[in-house]
C-alpha atoms as a PDB file:
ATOM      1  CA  UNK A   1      14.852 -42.283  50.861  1.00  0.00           C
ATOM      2  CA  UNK A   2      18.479 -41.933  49.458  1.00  0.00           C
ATOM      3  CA  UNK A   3      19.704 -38.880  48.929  1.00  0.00           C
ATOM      4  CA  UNK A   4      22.828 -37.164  46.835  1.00  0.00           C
ATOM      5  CA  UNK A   5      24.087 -33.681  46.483  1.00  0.00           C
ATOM      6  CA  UNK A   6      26.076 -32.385  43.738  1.00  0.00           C
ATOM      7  CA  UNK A   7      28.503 -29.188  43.529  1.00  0.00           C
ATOM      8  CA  UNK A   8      29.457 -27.355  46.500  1.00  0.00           C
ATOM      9  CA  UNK A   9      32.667 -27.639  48.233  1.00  0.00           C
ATOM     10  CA  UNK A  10      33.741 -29.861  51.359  1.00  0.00           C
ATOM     11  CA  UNK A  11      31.421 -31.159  54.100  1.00  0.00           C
ATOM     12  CA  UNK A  12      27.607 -31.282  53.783  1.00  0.00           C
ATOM     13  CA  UNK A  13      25.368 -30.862  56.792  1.00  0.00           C
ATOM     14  CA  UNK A  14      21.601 -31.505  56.174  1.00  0.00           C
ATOM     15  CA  UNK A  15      18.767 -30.299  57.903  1.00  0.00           C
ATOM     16  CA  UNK A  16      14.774 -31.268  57.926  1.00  0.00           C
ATOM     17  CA  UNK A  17      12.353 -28.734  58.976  1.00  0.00           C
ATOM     18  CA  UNK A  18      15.259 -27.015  60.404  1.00  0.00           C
ATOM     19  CA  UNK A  19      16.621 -29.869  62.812  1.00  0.00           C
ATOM     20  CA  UNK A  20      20.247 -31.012  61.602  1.00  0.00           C
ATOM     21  CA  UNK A  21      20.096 -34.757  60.514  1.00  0.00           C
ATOM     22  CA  UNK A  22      22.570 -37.356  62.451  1.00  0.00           C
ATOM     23  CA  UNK A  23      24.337 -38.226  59.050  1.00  0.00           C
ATOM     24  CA  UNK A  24      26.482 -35.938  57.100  1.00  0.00           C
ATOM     25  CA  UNK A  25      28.297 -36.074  53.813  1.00  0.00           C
ATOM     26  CA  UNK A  26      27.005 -36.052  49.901  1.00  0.00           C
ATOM     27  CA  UNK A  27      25.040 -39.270  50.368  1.00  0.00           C
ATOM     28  CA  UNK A  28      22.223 -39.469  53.300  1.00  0.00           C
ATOM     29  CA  UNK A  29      19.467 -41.814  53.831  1.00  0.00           C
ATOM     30  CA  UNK A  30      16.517 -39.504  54.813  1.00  0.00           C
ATOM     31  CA  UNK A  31      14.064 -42.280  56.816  1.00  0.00           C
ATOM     32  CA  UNK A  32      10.344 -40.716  57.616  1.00  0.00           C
ATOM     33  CA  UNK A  33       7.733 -42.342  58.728  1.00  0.00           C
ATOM     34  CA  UNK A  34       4.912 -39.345  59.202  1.00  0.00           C
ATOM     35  CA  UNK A  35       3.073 -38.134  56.661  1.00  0.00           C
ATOM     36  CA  UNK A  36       2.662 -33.867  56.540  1.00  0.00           C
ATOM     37  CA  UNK A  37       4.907 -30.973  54.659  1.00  0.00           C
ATOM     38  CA  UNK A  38       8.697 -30.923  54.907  1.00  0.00           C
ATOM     39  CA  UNK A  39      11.442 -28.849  54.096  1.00  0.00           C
ATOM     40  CA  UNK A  40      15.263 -30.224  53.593  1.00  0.00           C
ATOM     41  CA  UNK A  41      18.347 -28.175  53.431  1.00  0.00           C
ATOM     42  CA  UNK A  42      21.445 -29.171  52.627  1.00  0.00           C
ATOM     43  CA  UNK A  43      24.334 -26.597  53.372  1.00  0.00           C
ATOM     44  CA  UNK A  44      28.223 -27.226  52.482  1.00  0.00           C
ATOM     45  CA  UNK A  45      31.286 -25.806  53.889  1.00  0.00           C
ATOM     46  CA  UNK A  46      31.030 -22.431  52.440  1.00  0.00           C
ATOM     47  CA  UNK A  47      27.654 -21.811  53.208  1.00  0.00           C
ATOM     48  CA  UNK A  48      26.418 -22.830  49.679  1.00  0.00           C
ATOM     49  CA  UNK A  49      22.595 -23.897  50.538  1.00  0.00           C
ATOM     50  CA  UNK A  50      20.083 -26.048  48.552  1.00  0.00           C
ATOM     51  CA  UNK A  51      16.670 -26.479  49.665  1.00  0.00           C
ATOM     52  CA  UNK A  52      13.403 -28.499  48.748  1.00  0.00           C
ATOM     53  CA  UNK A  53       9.644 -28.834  49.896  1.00  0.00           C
ATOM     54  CA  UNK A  54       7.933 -31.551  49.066  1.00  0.00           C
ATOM     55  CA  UNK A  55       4.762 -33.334  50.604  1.00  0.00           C
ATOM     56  CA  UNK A  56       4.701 -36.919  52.396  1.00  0.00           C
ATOM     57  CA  UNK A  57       1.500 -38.284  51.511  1.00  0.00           C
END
């Protein structure tokens, strides 16, 4: 699943159920394979956060 931040300011670092992903940046490829609840975080250099919960089903 591709996915894009907007605003913020320098680096991104982006976590899923509070693990850091591998890849960093405004454009990630988020690749699950279980279904169950998730929450992903994206946090820039500033300490700007964004965060989303959504259901694999």
């Amino acid at each position: 699943m591709p996915l894009q931040s907007s605003g913020g300011a320098g680096e991104r670092w982006w976590f899923l159920n509070g693990e850091p992903l591998t890849e960093r940046g405004r454009n990630v490829t988020l690749h699950l394979t279980d279904k169950g609840d998730y929450q992903l975080l994206v946090m820039d250099d500033v300490g700007q956060i964004a965060t989303v919960k959504f259901v694999m089903q």
